[in-house]
Protein backbone atom coordinates (compact mmCIF):
# COMPACT_ATOMS: atom_id res chain seq x y z
CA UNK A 1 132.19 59.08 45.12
CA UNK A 2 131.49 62.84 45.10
CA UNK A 3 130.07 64.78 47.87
CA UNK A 4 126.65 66.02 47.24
CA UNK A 5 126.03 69.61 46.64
CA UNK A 6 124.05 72.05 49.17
CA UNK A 7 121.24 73.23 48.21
CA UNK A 8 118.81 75.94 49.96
CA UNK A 9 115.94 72.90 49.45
CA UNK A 10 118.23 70.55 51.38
CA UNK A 11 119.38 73.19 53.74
CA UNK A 12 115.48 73.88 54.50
CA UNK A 13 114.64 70.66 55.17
CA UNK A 14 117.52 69.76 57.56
CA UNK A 15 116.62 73.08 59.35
CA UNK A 16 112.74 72.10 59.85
CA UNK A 17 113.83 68.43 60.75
CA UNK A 18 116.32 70.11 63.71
CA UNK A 19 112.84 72.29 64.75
CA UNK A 20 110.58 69.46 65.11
CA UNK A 21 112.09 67.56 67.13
CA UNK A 22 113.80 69.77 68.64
CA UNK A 23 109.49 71.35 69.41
CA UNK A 24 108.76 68.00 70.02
CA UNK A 25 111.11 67.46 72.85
CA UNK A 26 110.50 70.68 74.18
CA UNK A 27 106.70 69.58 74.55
CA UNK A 28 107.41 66.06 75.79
CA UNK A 29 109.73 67.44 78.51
CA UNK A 30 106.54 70.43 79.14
CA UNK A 31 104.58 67.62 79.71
CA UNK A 32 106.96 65.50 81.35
CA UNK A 33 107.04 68.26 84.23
CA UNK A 34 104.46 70.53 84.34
CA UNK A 35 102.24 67.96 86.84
CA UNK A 36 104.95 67.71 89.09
CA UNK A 37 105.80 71.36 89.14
CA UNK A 38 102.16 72.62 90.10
CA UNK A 39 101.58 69.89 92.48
CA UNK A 40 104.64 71.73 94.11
CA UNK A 41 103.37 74.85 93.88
CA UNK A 42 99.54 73.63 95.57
CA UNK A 43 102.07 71.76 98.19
CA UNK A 44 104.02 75.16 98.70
CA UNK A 45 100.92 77.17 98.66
CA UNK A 46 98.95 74.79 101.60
CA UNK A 47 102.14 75.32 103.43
CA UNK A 48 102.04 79.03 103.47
CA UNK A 49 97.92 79.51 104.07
CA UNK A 50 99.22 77.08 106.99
CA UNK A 51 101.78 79.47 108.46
CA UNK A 52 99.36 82.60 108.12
CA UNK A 53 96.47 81.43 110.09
CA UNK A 54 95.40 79.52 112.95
CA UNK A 55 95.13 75.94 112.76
CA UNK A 56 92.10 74.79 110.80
CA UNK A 57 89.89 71.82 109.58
CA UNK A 58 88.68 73.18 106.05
CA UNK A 59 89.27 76.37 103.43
CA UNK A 60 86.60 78.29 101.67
CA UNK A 61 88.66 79.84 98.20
CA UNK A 62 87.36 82.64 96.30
CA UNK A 63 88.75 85.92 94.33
CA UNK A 64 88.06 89.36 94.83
CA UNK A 65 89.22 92.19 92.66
CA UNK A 66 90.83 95.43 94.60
CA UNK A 67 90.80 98.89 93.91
CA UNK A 68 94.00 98.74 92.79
CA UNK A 69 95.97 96.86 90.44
CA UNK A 70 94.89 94.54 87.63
CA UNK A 71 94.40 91.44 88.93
CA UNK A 72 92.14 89.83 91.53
CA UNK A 73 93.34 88.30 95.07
CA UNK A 74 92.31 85.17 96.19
CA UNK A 75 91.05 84.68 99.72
CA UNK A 76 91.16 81.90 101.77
CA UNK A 77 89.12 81.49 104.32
CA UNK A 78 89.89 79.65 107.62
CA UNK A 79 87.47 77.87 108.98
CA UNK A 80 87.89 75.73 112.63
CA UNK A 81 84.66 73.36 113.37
CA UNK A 82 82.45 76.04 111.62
CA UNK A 83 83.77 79.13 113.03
CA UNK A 84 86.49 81.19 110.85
CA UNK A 85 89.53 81.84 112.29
CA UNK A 86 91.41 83.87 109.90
CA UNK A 87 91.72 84.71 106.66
CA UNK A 88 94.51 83.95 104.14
CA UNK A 89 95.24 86.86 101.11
CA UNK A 90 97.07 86.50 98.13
CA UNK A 91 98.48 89.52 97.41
CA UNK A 92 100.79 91.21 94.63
CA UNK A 93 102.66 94.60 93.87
CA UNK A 94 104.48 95.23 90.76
CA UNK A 95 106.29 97.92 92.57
CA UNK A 96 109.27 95.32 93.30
CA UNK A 97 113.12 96.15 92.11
CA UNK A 98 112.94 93.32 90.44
CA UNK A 99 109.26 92.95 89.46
CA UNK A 100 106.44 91.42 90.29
CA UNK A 101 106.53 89.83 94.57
CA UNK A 102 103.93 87.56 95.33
CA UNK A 103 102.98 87.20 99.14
CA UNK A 104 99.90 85.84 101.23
CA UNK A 105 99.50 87.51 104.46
CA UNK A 106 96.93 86.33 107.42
CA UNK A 107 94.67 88.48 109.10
CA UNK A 108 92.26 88.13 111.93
CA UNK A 109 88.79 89.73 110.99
CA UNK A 110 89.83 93.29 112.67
CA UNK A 111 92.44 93.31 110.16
CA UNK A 112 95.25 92.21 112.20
CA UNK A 113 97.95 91.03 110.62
CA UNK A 114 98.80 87.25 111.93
CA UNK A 115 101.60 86.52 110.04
CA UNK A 116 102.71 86.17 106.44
CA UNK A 117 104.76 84.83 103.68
CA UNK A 118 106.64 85.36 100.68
CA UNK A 119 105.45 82.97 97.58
CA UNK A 120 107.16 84.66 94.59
CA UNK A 121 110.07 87.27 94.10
CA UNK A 122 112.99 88.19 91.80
CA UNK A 123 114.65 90.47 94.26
CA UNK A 124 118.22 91.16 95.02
CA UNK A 125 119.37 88.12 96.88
CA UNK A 126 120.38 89.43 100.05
CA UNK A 127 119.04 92.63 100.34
CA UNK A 128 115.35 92.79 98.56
CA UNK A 129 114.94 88.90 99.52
CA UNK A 130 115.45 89.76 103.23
CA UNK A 131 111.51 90.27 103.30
CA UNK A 132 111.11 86.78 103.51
CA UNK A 133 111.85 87.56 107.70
CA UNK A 134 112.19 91.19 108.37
CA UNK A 135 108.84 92.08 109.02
CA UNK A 136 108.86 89.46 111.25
CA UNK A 137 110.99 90.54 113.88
CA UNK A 138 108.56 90.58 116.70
CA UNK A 139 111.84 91.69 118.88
CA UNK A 140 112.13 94.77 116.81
CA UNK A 141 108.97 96.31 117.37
CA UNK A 142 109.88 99.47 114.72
CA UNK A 143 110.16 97.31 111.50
CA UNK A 144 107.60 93.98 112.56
CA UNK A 145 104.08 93.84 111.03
CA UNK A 146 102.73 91.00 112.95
CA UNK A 147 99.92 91.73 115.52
CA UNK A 148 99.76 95.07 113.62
CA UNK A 149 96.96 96.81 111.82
CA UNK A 150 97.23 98.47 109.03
CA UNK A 151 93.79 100.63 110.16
CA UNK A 152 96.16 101.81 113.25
CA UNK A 153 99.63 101.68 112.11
CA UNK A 154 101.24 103.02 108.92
CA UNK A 155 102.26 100.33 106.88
CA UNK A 156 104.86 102.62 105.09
CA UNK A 157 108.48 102.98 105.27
CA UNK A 158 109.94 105.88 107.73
CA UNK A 159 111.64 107.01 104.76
CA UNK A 160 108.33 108.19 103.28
CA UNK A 161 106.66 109.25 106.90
CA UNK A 162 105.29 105.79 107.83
CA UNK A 163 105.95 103.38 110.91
CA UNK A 164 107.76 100.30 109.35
CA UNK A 165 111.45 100.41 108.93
CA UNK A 166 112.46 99.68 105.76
CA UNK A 167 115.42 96.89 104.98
CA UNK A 168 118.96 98.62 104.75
CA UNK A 169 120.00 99.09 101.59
CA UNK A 170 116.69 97.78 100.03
CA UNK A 171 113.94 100.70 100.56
CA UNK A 172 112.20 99.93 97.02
CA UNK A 173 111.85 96.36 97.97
CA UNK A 174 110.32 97.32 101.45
CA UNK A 175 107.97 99.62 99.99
CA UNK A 176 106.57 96.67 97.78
CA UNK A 177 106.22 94.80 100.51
CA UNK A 178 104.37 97.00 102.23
CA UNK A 179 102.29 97.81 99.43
CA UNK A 180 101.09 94.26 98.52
CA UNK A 181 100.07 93.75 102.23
CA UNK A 182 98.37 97.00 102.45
CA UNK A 183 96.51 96.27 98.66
CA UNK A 184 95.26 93.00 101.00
CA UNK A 185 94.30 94.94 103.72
CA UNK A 186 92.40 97.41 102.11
CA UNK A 187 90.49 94.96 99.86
CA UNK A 188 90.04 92.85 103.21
CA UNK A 189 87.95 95.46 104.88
CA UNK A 190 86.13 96.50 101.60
CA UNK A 191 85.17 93.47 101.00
CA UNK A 192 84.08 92.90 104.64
CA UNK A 193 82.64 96.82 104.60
CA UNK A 194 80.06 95.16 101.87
CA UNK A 195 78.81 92.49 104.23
CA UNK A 196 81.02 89.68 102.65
CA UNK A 197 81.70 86.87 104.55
CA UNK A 198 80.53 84.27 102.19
């Protein structure tokens, strides 16, 4: 029995049967996961609004665009039996080594910065990823933005004639940092400058 020939019609048609179902997986496994994946993210989120403000019973969400950059930042308000205790910003710069960072930082309503975290980053692992705790250093009063206002304090590296010490080896990272907290501050008091409170 002879083997049959190839032909570019047979060739074709093997070729779209291997990309359906090869799309079709792909879309089952999409499926499969993407649920579980943002219910982490919400989870991871909740977490962080939790670590940037004072303990509270209920969350009032709501965008506002800044002067800068393209996209809006989503507050989060913290309310404690009716009376808000802070105020949760999600904040961006695209200034990072490695891209975009994502953070949300906490501030009273003076501006004070309460505390903050790091939600998204492709940094250097290491150096650029050290943000995740450096500006946290409460015992190093030269490179810590907690209990800090960005009104009162430069929130810019030495390097460039600021107050915050920047990470070694990892200046570009630090001045991200420092610019997607100060992008929250400034939109923070704008949008409180305008009588919102909402």
């Amino acid at each position: 029995m002879s083997k049959p020939k190839d032909t570019f019609v047979n060739m074709v048609l093997t070729l779209l049967i291997i990309t359906a179902v090869a799309a079709i997986s792909l879309g089952y496994v999409y499926e499969l996961t993407k649920k579980p994946i943002d219910d982490a993210k919400k989870q991871k989120l909740e977490k962080a609004i939790g670590e940037v403000v004072p303990k509270f019973t209920s969350i009032k969400e709501f965008k506002v665009k800044p002067k800068t950059g393209e996209d809006s930042l989503t507050f989060y308000q913290a309310i404690n039996n009716g009376k808000l205790v802070g105020t949760a910003i999600k904040s961006y710069t695209d200034n990072g080594f490695g891209g975009r960072i994502w953070i949300i930082v906490g501030f009273t309503d003076d501006g004070t910065v309460i505390n903050y975290q790091i939600l998204e980053h492709h940094e250097t692992p290491g150096l650029g990823s050290k943000t995740a705790f450096w500006f946290k250093d409460t015992l190093n009063t030269s490179r810590s933005i907690i209990n800090k206002n960005p009104g009162k304090v430069k929130f810019i590296v030495t390097k460039d004639g600021g107050d915050i010490d920047a990470i070694t080896a990892s200046t570009i990272s630090s001045r991200a940092f420092l610019d997607a907290v100060r992008r929250a501050y400034d939109t923070f008091i704008n949008f409180k400058s305008k009588g919102g409170d909402k």
